[in-house]
PDB file of N, CA and C in Angstrom:
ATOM      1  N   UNK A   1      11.523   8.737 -14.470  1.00  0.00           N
ATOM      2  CA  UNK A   1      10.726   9.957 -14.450  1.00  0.00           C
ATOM      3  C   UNK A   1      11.370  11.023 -13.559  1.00  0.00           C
ATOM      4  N   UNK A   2      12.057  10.683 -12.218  1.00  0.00           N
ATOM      5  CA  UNK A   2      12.656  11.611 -11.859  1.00  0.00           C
ATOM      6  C   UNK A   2      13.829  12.485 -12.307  1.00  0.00           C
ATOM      7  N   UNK A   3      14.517  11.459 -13.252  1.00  0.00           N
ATOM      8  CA  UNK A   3      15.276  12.288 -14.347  1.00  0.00           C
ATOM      9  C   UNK A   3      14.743  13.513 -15.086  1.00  0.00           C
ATOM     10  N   UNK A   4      13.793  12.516 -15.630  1.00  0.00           N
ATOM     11  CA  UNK A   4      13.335  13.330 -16.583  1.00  0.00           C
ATOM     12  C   UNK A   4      12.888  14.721 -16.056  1.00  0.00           C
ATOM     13  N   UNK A   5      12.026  14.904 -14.872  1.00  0.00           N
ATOM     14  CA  UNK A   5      11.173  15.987 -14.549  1.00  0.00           C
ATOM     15  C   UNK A   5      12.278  17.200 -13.821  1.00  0.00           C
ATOM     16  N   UNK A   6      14.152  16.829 -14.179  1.00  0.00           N
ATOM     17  CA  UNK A   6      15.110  17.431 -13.321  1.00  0.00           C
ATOM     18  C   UNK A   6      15.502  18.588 -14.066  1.00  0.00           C
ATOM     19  N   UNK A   7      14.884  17.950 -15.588  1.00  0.00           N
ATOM     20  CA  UNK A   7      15.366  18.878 -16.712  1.00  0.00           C
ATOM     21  C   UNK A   7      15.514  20.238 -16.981  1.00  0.00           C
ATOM     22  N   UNK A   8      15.945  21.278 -17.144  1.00  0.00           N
ATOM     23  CA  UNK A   8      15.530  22.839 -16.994  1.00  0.00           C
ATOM     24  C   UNK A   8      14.692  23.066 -18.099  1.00  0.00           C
ATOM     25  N   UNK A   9      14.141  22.513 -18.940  1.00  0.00           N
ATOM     26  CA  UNK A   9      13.246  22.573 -20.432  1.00  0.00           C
ATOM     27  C   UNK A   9      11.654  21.721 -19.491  1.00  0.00           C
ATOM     28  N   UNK A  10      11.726  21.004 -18.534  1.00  0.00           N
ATOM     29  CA  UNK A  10      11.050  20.394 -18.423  1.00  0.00           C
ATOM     30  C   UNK A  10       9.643  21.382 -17.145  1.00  0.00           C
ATOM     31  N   UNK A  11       8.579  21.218 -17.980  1.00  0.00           N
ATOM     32  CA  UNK A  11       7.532  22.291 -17.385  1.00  0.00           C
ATOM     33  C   UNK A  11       6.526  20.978 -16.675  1.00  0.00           C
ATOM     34  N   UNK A  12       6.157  21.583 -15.224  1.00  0.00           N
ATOM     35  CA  UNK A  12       5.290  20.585 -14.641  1.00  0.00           C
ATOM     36  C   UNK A  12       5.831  20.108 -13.564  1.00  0.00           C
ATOM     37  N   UNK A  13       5.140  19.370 -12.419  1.00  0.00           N
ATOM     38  CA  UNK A  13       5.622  19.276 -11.037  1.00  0.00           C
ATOM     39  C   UNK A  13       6.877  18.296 -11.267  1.00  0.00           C
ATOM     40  N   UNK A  14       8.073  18.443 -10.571  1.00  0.00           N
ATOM     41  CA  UNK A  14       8.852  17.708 -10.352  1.00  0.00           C
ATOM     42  C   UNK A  14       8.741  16.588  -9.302  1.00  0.00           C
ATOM     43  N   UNK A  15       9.298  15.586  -9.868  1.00  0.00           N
ATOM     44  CA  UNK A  15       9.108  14.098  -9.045  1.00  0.00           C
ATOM     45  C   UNK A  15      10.525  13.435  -7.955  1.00  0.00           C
ATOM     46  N   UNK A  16       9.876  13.553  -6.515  1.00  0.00           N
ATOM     47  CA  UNK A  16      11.409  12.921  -5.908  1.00  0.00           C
ATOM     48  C   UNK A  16      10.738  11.569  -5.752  1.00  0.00           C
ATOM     49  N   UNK A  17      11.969  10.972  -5.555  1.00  0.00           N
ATOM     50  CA  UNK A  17      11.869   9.442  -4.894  1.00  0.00           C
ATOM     51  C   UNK A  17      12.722   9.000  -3.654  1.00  0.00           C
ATOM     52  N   UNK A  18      11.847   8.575  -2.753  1.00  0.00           N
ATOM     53  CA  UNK A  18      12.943   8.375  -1.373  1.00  0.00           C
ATOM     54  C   UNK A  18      12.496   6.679  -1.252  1.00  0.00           C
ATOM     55  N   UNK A  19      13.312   5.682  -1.169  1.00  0.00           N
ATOM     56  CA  UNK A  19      13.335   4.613  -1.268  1.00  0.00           C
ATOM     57  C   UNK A  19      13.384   4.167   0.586  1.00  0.00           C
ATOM     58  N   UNK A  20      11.903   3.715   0.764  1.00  0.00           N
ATOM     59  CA  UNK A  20      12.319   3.192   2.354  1.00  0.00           C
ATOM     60  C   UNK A  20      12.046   1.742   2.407  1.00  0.00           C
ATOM     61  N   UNK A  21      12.487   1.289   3.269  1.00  0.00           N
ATOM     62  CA  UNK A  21      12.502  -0.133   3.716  1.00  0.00           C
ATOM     63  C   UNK A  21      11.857  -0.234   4.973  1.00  0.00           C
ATOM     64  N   UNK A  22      10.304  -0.790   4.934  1.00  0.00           N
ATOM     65  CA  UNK A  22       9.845  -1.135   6.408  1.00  0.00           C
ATOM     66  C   UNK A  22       9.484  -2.833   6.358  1.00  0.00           C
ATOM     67  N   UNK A  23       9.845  -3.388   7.497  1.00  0.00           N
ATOM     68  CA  UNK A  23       8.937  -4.635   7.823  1.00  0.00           C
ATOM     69  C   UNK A  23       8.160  -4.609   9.101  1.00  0.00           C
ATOM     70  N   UNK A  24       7.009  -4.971   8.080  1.00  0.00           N
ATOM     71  CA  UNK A  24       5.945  -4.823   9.177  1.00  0.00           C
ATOM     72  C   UNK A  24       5.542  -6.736   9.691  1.00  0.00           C
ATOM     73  N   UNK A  25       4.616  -6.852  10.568  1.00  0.00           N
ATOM     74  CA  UNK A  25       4.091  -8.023  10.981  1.00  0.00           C
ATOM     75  C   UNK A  25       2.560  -7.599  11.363  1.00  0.00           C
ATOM     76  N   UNK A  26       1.927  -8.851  10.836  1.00  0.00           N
ATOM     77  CA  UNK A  26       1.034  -8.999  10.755  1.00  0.00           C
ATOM     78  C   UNK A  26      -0.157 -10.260  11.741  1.00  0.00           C
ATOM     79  N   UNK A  27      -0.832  -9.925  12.470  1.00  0.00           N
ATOM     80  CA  UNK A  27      -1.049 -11.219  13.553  1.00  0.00           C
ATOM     81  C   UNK A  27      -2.651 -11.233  12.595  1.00  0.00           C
ATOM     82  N   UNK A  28      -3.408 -12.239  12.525  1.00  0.00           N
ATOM     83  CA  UNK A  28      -4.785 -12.378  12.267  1.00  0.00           C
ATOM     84  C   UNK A  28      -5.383 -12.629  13.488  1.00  0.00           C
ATOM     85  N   UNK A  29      -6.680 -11.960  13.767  1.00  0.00           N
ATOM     86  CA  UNK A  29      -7.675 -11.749  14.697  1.00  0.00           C
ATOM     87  C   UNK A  29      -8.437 -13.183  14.472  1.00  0.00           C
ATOM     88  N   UNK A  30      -8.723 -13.962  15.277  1.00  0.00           N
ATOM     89  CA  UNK A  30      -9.598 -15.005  14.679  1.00  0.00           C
ATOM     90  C   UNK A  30     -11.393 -14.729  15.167  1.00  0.00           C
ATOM     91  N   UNK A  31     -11.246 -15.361  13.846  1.00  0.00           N
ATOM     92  CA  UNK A  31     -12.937 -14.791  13.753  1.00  0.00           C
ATOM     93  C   UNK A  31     -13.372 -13.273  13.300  1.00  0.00           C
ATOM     94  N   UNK A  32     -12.281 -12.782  12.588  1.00  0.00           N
ATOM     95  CA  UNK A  32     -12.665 -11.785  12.342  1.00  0.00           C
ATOM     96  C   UNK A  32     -11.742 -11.399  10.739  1.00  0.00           C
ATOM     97  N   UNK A  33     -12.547 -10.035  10.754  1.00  0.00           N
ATOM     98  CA  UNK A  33     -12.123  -9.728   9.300  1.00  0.00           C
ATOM     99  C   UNK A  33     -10.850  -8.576   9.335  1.00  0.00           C
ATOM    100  N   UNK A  34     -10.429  -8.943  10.095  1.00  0.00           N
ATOM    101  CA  UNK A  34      -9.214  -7.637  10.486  1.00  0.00           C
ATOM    102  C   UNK A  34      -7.628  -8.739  10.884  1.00  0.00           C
ATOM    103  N   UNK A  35      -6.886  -7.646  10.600  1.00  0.00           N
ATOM    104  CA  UNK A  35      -5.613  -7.933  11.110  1.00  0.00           C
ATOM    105  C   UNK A  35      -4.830  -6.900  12.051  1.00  0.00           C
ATOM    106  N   UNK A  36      -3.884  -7.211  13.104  1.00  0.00           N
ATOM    107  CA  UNK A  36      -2.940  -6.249  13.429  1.00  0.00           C
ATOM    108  C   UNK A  36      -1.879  -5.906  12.819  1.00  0.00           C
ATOM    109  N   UNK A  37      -0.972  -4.711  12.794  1.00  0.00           N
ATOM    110  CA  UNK A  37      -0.064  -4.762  12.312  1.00  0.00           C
ATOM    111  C   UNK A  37       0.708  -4.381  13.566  1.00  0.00           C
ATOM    112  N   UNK A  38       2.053  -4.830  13.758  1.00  0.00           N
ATOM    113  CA  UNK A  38       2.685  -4.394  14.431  1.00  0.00           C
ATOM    114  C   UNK A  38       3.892  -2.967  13.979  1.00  0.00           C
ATOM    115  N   UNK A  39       3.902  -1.756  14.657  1.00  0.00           N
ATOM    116  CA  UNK A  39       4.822  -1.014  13.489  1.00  0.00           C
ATOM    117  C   UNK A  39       5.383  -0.344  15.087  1.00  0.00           C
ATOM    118  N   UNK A  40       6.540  -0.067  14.710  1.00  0.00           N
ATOM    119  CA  UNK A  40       7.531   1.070  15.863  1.00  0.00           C
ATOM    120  C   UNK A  40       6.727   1.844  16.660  1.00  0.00           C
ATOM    121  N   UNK A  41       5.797   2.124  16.453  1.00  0.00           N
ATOM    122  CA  UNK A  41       4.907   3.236  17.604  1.00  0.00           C
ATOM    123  C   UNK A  41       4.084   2.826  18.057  1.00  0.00           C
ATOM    124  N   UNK A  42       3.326   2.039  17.862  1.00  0.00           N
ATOM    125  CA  UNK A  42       1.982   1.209  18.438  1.00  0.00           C
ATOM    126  C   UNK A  42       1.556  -0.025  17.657  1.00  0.00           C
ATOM    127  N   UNK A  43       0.258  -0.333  17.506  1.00  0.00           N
ATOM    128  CA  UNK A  43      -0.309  -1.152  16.780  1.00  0.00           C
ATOM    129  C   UNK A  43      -1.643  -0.704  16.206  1.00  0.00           C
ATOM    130  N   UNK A  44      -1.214  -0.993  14.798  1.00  0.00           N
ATOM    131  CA  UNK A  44      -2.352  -0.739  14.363  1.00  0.00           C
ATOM    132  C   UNK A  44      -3.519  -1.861  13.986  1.00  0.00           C
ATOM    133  N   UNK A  45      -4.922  -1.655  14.046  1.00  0.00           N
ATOM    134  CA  UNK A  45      -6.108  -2.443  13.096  1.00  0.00           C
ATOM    135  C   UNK A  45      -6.005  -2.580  11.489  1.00  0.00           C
ATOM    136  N   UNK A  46      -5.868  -3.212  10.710  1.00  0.00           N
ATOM    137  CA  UNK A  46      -6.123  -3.253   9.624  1.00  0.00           C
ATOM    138  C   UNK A  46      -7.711  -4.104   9.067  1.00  0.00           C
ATOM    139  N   UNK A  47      -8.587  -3.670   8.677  1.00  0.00           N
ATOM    140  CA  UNK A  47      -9.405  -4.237   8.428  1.00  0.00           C
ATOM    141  C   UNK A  47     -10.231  -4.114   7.068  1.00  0.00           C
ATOM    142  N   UNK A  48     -10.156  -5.192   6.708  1.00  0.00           N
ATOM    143  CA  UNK A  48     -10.253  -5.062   5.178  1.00  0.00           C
ATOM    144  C   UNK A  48     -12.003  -5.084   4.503  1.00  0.00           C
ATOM    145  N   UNK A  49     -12.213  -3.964   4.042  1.00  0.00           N
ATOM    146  CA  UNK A  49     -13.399  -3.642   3.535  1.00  0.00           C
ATOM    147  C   UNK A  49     -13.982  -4.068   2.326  1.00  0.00           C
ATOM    148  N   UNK A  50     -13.208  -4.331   1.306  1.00  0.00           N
ATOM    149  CA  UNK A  50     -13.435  -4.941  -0.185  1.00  0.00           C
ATOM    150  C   UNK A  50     -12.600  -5.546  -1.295  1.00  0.00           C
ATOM    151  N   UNK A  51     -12.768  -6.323  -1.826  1.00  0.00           N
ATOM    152  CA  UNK A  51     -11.360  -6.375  -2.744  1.00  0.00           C
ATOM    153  C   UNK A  51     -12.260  -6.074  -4.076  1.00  0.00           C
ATOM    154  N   UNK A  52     -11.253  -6.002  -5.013  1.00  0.00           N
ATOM    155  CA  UNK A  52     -11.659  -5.647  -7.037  1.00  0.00           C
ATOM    156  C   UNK A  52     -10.526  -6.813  -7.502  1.00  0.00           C
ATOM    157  N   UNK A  53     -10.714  -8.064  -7.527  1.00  0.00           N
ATOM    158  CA  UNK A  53     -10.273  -8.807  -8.638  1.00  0.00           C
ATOM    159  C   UNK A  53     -10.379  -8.436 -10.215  1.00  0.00           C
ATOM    160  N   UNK A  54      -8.859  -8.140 -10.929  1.00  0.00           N
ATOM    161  CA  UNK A  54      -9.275  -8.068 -12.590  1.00  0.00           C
ATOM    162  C   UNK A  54      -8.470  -8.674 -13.080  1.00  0.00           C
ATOM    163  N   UNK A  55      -9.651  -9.310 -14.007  1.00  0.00           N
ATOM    164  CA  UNK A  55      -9.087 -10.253 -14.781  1.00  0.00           C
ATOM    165  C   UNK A  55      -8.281 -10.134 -16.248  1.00  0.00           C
ATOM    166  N   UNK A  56      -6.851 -10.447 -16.667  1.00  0.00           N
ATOM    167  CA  UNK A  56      -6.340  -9.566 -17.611  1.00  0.00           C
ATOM    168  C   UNK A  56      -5.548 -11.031 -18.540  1.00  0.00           C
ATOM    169  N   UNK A  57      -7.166 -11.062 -18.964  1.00  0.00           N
ATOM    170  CA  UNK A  57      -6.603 -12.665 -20.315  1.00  0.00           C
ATOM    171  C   UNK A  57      -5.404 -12.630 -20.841  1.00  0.00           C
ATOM    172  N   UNK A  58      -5.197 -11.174 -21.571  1.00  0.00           N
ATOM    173  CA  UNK A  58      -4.185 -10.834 -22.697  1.00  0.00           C
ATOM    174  C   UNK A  58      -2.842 -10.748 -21.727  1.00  0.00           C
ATOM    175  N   UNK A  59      -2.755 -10.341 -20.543  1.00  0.00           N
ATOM    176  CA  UNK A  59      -1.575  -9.812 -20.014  1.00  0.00           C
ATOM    177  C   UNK A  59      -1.160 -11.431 -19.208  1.00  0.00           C
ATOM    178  N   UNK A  60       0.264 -11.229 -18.880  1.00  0.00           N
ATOM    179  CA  UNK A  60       0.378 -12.278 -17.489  1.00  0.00           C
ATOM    180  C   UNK A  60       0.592 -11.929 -16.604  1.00  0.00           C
ATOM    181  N   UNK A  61      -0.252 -10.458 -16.245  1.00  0.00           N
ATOM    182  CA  UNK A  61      -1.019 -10.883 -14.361  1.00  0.00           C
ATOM    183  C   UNK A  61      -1.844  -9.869 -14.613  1.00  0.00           C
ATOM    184  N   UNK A  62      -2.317 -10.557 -13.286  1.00  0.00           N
ATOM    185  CA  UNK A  62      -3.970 -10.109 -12.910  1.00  0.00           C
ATOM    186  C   UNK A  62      -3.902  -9.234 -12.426  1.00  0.00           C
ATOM    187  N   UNK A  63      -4.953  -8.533 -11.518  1.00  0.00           N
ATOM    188  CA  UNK A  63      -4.418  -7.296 -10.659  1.00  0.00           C
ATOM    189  C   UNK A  63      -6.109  -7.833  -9.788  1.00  0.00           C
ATOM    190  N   UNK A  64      -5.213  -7.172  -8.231  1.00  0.00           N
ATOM    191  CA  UNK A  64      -6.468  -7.205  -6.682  1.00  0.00           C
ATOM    192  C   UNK A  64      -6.054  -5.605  -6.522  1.00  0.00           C
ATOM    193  N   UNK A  65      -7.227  -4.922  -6.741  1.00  0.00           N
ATOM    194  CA  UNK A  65      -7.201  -3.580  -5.783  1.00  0.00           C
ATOM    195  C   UNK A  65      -8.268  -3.859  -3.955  1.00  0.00           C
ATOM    196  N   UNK A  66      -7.541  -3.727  -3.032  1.00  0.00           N
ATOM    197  CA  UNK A  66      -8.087  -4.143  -1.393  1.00  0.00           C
ATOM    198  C   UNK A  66      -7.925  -2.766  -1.324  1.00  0.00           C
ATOM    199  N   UNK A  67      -9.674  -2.596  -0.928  1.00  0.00           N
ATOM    200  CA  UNK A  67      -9.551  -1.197  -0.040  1.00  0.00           C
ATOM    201  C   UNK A  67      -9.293  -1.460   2.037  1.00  0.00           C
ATOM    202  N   UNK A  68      -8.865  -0.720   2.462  1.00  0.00           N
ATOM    203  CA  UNK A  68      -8.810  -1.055   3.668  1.00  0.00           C
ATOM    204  C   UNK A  68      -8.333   0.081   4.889  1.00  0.00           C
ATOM    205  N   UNK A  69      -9.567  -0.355   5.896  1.00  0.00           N
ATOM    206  CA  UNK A  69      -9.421   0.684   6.926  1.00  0.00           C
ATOM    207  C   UNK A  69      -8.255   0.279   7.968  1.00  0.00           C
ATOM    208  N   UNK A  70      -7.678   1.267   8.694  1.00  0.00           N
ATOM    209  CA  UNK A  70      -6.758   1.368   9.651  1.00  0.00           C
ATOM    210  C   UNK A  70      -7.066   2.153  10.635  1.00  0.00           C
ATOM    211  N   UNK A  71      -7.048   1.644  11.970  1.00  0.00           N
ATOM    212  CA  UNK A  71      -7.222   2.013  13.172  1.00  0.00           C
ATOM    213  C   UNK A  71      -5.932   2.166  14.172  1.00  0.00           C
ATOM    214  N   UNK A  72      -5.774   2.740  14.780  1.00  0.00           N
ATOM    215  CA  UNK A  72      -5.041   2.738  15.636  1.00  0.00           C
ATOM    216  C   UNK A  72      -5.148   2.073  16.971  1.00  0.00           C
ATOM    217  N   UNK A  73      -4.049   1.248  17.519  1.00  0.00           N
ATOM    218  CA  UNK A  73      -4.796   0.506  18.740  1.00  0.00           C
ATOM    219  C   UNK A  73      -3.555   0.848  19.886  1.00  0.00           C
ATOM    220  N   UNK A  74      -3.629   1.079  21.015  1.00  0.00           N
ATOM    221  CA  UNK A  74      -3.240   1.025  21.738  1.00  0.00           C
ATOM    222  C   UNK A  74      -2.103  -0.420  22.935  1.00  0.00           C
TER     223      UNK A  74
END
């Protein structure tokens, strides 16, 4: 798609792509419904509010949409 949208015929927002590489870490809180993340500037809360399991007979895979809050922690 970013080809495509480079085109001079081509009408409509153009698309970049910047390819990054992070690894993050992750500690679990026990007893709780949250995780830390550890990232270069601090630490953050991750705490997870809901998931959407769907189920996709015809296809081979499923799909989880996780909504989830982030806090900042000191």
């Amino acid at each position: 798609m970013v080809t495509k949208t480079r085109a001079k015929d081509y009408k409509g927002e153009r698309i970049q792509y910047k390819h990054t590489n992070e690894i993050d870490r992750f500690y679990a809180i026990p007893n709780s419904n949250s995780k830390w993340r550890i990232v270069p500037n601090g630490i953050i809360e991750k705490e997870r509010i809901a998931d959407l399991n769907i189920h996709s007979p015809n296809q081979p895979l499923d799909f989880r949409i996780s909504v989830n809050v982030e806090h900042p922690r000191n």
